[in-house]
C-alpha atoms as a PDB file:
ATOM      1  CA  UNK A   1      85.858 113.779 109.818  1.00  0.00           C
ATOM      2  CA  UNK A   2      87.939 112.746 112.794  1.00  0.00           C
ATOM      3  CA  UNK A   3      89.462 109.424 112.922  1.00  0.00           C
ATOM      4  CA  UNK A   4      86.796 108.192 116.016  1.00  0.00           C
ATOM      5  CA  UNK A   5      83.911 109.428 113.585  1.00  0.00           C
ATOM      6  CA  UNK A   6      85.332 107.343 110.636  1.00  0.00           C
ATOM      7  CA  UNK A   7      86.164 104.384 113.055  1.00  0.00           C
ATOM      8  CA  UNK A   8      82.684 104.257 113.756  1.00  0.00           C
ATOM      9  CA  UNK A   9      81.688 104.634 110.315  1.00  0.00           C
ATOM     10  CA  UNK A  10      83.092 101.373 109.352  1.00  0.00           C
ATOM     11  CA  UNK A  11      81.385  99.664 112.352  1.00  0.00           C
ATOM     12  CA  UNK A  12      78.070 100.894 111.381  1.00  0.00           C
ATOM     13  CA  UNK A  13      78.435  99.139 108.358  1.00  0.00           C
ATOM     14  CA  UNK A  14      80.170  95.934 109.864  1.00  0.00           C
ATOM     15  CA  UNK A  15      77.362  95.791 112.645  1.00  0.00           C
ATOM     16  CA  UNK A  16      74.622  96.372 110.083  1.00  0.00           C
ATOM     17  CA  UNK A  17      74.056  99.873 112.466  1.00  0.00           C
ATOM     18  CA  UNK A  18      74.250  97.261 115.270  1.00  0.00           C
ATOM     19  CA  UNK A  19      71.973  94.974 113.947  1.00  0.00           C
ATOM     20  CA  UNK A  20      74.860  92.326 114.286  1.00  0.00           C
ATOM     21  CA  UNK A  21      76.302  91.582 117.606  1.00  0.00           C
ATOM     22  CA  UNK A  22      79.968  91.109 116.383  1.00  0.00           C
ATOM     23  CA  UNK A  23      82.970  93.645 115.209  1.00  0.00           C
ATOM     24  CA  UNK A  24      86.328  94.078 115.313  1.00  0.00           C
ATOM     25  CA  UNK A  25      88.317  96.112 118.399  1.00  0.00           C
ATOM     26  CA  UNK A  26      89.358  99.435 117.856  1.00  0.00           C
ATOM     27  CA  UNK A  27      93.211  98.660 118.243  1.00  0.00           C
ATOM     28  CA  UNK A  28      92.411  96.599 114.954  1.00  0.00           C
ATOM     29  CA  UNK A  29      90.843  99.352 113.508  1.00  0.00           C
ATOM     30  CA  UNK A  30      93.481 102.151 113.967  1.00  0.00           C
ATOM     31  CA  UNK A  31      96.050  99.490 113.225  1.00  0.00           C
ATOM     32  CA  UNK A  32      93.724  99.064 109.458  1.00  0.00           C
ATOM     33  CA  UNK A  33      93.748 102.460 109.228  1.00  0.00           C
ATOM     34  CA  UNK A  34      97.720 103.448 109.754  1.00  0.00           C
ATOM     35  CA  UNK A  35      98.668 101.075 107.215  1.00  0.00           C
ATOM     36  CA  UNK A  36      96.099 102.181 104.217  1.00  0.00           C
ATOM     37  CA  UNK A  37      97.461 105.562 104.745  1.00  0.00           C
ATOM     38  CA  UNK A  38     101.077 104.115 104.382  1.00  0.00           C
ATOM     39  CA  UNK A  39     100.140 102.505 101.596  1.00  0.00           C
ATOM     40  CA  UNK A  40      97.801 105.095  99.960  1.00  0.00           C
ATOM     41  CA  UNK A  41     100.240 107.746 100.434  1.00  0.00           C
ATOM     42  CA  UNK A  42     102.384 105.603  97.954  1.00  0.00           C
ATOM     43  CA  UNK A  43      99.937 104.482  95.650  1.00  0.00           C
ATOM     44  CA  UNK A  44      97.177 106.441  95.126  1.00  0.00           C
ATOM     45  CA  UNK A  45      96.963 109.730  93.546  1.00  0.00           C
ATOM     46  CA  UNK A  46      94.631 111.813  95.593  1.00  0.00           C
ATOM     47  CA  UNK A  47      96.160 110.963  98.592  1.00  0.00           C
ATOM     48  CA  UNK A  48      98.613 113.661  98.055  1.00  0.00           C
ATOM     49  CA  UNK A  49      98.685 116.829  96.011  1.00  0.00           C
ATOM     50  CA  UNK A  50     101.676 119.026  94.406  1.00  0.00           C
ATOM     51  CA  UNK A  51     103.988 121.798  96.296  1.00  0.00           C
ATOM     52  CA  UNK A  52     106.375 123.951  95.804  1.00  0.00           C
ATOM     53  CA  UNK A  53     109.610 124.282  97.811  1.00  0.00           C
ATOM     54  CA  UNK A  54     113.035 126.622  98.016  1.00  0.00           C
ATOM     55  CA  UNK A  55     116.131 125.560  99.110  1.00  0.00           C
ATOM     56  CA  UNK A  56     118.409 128.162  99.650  1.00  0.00           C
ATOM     57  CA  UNK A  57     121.921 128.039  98.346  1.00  0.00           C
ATOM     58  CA  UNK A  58     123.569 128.393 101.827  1.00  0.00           C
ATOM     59  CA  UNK A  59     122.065 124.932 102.387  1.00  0.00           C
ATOM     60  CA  UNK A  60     124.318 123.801  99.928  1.00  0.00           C
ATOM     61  CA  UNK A  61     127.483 125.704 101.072  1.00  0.00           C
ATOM     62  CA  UNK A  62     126.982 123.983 104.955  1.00  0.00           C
ATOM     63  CA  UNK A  63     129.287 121.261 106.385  1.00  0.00           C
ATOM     64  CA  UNK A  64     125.994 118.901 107.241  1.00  0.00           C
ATOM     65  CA  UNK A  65     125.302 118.962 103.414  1.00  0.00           C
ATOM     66  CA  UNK A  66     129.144 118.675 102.234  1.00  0.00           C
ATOM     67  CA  UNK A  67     129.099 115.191 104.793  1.00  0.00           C
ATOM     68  CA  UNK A  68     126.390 113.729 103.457  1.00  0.00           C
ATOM     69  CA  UNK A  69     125.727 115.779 100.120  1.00  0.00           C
ATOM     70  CA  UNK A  70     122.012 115.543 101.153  1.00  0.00           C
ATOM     71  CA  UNK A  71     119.095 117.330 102.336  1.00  0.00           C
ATOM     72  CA  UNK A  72     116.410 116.534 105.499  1.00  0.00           C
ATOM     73  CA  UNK A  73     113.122 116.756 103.796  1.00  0.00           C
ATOM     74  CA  UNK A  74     110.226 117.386 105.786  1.00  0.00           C
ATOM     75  CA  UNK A  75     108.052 113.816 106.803  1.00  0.00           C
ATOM     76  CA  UNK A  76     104.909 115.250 104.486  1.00  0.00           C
ATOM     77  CA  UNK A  77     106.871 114.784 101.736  1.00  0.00           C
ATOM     78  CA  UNK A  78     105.928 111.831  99.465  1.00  0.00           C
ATOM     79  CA  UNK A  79     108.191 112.256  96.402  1.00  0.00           C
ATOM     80  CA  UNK A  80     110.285 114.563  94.792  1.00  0.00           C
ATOM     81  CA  UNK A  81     110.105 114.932  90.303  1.00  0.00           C
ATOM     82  CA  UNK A  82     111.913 117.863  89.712  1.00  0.00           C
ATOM     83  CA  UNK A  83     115.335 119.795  91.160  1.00  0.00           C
ATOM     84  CA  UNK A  84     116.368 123.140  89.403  1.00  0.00           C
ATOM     85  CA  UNK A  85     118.647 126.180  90.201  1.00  0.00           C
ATOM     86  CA  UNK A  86     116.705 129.193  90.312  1.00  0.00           C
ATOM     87  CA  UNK A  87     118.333 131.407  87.838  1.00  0.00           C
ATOM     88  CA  UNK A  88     116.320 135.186  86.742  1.00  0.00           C
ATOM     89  CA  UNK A  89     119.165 136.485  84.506  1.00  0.00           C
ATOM     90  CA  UNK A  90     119.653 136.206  80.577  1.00  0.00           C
ATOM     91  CA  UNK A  91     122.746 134.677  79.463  1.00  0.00           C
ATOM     92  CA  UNK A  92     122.268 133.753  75.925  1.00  0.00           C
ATOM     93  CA  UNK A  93     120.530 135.577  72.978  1.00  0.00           C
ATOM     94  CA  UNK A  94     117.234 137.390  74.033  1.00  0.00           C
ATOM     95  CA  UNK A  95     115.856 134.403  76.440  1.00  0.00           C
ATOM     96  CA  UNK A  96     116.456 133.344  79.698  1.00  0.00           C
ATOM     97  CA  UNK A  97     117.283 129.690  80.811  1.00  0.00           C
ATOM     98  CA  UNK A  98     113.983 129.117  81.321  1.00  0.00           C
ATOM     99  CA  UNK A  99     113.397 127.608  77.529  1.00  0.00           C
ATOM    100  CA  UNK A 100     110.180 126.262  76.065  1.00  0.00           C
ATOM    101  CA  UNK A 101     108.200 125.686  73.335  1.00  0.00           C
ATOM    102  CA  UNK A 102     106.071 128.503  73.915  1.00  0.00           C
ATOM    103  CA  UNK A 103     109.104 130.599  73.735  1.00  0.00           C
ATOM    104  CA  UNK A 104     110.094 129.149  70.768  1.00  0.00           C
ATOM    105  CA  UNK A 105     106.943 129.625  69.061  1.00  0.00           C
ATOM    106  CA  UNK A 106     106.918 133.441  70.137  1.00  0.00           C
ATOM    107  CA  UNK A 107     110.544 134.172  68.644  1.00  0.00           C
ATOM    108  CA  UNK A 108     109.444 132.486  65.497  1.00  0.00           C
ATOM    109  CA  UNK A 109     106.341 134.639  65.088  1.00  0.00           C
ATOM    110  CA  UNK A 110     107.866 137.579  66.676  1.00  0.00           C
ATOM    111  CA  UNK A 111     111.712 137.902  66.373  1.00  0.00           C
ATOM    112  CA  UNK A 112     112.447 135.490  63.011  1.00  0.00           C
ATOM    113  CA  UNK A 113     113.327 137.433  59.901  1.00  0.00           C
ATOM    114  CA  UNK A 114     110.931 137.183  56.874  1.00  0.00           C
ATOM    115  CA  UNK A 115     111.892 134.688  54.308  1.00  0.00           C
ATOM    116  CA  UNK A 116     111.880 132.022  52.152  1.00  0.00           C
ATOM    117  CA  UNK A 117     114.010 129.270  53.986  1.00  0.00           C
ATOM    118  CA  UNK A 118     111.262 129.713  57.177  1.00  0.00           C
ATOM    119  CA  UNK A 119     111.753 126.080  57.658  1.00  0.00           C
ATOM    120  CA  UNK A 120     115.435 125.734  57.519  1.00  0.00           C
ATOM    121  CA  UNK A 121     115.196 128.559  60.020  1.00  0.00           C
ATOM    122  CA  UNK A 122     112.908 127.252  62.172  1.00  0.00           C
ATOM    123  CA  UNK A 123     115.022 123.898  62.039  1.00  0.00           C
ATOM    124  CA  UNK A 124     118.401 125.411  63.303  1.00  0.00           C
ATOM    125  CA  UNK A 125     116.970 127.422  65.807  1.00  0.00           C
ATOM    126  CA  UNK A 126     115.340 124.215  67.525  1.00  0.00           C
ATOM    127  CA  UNK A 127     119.145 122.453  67.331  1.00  0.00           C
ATOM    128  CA  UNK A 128     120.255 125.665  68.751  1.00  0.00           C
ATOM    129  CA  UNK A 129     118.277 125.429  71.487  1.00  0.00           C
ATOM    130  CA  UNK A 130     118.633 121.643  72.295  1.00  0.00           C
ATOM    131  CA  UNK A 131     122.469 122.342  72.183  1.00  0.00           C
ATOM    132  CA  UNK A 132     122.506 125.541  74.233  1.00  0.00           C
ATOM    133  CA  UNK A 133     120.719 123.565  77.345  1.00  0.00           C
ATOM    134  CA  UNK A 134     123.636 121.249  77.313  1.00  0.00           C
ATOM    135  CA  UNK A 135     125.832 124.303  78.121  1.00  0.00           C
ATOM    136  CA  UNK A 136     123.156 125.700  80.166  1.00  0.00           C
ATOM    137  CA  UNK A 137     121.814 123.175  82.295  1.00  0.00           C
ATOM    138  CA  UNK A 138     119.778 124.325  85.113  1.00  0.00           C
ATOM    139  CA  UNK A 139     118.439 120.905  86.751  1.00  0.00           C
ATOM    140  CA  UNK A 140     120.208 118.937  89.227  1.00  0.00           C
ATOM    141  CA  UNK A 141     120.377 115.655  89.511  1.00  0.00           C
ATOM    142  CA  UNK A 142     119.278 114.016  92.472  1.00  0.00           C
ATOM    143  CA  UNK A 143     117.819 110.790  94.341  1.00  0.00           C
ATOM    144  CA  UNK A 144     115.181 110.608  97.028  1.00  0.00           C
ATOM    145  CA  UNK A 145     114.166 108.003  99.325  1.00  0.00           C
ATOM    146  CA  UNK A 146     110.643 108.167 100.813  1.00  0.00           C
ATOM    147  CA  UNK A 147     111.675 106.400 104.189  1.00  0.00           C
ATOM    148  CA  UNK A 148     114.364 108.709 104.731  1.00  0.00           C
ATOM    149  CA  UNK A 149     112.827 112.089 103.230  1.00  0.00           C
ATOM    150  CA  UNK A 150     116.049 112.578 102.528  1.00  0.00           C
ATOM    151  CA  UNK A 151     117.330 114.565  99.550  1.00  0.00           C
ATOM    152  CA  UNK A 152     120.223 113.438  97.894  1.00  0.00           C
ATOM    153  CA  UNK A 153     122.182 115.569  95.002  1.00  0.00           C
ATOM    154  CA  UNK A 154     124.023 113.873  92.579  1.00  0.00           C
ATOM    155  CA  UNK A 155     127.250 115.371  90.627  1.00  0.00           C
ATOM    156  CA  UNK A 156     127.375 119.428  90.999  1.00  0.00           C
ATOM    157  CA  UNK A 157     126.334 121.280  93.986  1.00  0.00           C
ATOM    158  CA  UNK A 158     123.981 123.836  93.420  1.00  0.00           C
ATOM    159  CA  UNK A 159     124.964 127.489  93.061  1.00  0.00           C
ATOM    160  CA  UNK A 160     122.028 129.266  93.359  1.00  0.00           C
ATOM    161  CA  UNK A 161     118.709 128.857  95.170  1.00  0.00           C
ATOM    162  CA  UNK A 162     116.688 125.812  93.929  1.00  0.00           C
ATOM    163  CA  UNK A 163     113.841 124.929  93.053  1.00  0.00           C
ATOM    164  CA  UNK A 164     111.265 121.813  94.164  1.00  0.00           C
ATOM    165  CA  UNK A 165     108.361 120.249  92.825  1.00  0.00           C
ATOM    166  CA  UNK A 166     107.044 117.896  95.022  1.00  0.00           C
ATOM    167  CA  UNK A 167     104.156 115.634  96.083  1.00  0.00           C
ATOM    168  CA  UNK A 168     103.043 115.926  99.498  1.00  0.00           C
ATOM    169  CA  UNK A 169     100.440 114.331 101.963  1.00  0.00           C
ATOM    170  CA  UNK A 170      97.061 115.391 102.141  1.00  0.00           C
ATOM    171  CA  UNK A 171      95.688 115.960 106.092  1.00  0.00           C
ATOM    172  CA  UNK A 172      94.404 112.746 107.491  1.00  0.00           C
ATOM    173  CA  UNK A 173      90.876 113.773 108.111  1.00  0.00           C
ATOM    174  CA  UNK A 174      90.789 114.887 104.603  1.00  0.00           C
ATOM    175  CA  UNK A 175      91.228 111.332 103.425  1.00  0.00           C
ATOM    176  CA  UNK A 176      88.686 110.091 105.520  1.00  0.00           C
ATOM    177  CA  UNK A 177      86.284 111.812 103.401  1.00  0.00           C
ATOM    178  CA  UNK A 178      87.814 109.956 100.134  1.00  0.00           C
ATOM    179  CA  UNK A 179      85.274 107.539  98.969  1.00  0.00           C
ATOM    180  CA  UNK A 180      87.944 105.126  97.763  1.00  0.00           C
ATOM    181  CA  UNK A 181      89.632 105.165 100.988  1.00  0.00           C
ATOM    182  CA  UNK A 182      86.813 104.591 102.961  1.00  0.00           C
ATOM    183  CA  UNK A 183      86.052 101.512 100.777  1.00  0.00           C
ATOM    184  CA  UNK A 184      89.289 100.244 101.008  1.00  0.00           C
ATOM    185  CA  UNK A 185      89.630 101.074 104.816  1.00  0.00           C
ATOM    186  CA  UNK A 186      85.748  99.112 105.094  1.00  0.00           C
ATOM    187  CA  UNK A 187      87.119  95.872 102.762  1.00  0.00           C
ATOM    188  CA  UNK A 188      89.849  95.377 104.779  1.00  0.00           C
ATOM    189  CA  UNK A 189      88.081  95.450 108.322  1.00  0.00           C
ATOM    190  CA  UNK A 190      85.479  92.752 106.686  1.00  0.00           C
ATOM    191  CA  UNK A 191      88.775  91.099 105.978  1.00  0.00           C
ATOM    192  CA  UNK A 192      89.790  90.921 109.589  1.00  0.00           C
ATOM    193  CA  UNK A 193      86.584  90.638 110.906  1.00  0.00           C
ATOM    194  CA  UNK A 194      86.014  87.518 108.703  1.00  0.00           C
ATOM    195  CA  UNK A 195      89.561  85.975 109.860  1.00  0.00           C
ATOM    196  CA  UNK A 196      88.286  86.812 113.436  1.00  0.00           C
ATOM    197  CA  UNK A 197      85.247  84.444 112.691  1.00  0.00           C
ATOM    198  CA  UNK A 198      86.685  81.826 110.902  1.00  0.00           C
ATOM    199  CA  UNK A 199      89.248  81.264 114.061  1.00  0.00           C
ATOM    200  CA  UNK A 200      86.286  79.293 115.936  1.00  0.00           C
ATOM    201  CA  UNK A 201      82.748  78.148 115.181  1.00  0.00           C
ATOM    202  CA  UNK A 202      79.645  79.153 116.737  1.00  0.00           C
ATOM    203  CA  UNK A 203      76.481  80.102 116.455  1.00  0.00           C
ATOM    204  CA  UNK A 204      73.882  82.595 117.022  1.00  0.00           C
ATOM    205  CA  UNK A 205      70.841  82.595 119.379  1.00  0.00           C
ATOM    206  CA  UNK A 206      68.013  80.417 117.649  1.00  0.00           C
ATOM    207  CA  UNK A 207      71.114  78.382 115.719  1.00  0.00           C
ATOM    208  CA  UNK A 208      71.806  80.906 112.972  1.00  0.00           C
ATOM    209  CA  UNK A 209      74.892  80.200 111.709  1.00  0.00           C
ATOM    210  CA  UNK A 210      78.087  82.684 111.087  1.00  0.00           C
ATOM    211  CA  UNK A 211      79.109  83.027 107.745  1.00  0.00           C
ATOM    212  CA  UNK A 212      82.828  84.309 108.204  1.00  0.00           C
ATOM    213  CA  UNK A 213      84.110  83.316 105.045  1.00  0.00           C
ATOM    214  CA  UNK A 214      81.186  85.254 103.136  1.00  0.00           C
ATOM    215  CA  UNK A 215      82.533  88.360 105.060  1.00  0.00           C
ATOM    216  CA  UNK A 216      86.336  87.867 104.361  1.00  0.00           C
ATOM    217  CA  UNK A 217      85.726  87.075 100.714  1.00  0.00           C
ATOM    218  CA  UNK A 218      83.120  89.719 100.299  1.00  0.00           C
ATOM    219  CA  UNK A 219      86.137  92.208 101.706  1.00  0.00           C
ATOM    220  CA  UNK A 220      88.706  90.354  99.254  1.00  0.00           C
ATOM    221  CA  UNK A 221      86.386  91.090  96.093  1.00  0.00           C
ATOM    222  CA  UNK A 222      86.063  94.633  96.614  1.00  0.00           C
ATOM    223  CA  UNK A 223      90.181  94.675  97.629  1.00  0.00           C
ATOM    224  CA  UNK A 224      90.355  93.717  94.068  1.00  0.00           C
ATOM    225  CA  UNK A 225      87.745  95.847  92.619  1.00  0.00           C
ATOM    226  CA  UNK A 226      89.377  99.094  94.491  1.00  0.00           C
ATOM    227  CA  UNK A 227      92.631  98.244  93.033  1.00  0.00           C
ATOM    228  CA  UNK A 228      91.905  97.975  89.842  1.00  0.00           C
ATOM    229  CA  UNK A 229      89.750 101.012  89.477  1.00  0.00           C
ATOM    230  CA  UNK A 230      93.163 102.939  90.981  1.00  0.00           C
ATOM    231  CA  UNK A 231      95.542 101.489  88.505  1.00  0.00           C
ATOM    232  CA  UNK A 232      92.984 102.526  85.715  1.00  0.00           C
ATOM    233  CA  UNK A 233      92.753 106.227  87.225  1.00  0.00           C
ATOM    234  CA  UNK A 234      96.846 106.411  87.646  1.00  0.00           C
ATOM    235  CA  UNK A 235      97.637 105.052  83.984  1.00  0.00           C
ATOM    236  CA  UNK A 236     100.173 107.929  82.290  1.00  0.00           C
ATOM    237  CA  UNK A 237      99.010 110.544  79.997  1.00  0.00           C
ATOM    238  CA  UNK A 238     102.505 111.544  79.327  1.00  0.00           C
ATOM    239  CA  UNK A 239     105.988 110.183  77.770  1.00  0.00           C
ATOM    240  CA  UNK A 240     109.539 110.681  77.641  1.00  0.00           C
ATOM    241  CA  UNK A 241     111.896 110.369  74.687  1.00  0.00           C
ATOM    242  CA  UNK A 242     115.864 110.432  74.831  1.00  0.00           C
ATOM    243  CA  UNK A 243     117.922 111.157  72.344  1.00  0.00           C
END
């Protein structure tokens, strides 16, 4: 859906299909429309979906990044949740940095000798592991600023390719076929239409009388409806613990 076919969209529905003489101009429209993508973008989570980037390690080693000790991210980019060196060589035991549980599991299954202290076993393996990554640390630390897209590495520079997970915008014509946005997009024009109508008072041929207010708060309920349904679909189905 282009952006003209999704302007008109709303109006259809503002007009009644043009059953009602009033709207709003298309300069308020597209100006509604820039700023729920700005704020959607931020907010809600099918607005943007998950890549994958490289940085190569001569990035690293180049005066720009050695000024600044940061990285020009491309404008698409929403956020950035994980930063790690790219390393494909074993250098402890039979794994690879990569660990995991899965990994974990295998060895025990797989590589653990049979006996009767399994448990014991299993026990200093796992502190064996959580120690090793200490010595063995393949993320970086970094901070990232969505206004900036800029990348910014904290403590030691990379010295190896790296690796990026990161969230990145959906196309715009994509996310005028989003039901949610396009009741978001259609609340907030009945805002501003409303505000429009509530500026002066007048009426209608035969002395029907314009209920602005109706419109505005009509918009404002399902503002608040919208909102809440998002913070219900983006509640966490993870946690962290530090220790």
């Amino acid at each position: 859906m282009t952006r003209q076919e999704f302007i008109q969209q709303i109006k259809d529905e503002l007009t009644v299909a043009c059953a009602l003489p009033y709207a709003i101009p298309d300069k308020e429209f597209n100006r509604i429309i820039d700023l729920a993508l700005k704020w959607a973008y931020i907010n809600y989570q099918y607005s943007v979906e998950t890549h994958y980037f490289v940085i190569k390690k001569d990035v690293f080693q180049s005066a720009e990044f050695k000024k600044t000790r940061s990285v020009q991210l491309p404008d698409c980019v929403v956020s950035v949740y994980e930063v790690k060196e790219i390393k494909g060589n074993s250098r402890i035991t039979y794994f690879g940095a990569d660990f995991s549980a899965e990994k974990m599991i295998a060895q025990e299954i797989y590589l653990s000798p049979f006996n009767a202290d399994d448990m014991v076993l299993r026990t200093a393996y796992e502190s064996y592991w959580d120690l090793s990554r200490a010595f063995f640390l393949d993320r970086i630390a970094y901070d990232f600023n969505h206004n900036t897209r800029r990348l910014v590495i904290l403590g030691r520079d990379p010295k190896a390719d790296v690796f990026m997970q990161a969230y990145i915008k959906i196309a715009e014509d994509k996310m005028f076929e989003d039901w949610t946005f396009q009741r978001y997009c259609t609340a907030q024009a009945k805002i501003s239409l409303g505000r429009i109508l509530t500026m002066f008072t007048y009426n209608l041929p035969g002395g029907v009388t314009i209920n602005g207010e109706g419109i505005k708060s009509e918009g404002q309920d399902e503002i608040k409806e919208l909102l809440e349904k998002i913070d219900s679909e983006n509640s966490p189905d993870w946690f962290m613990i530090f220790h």
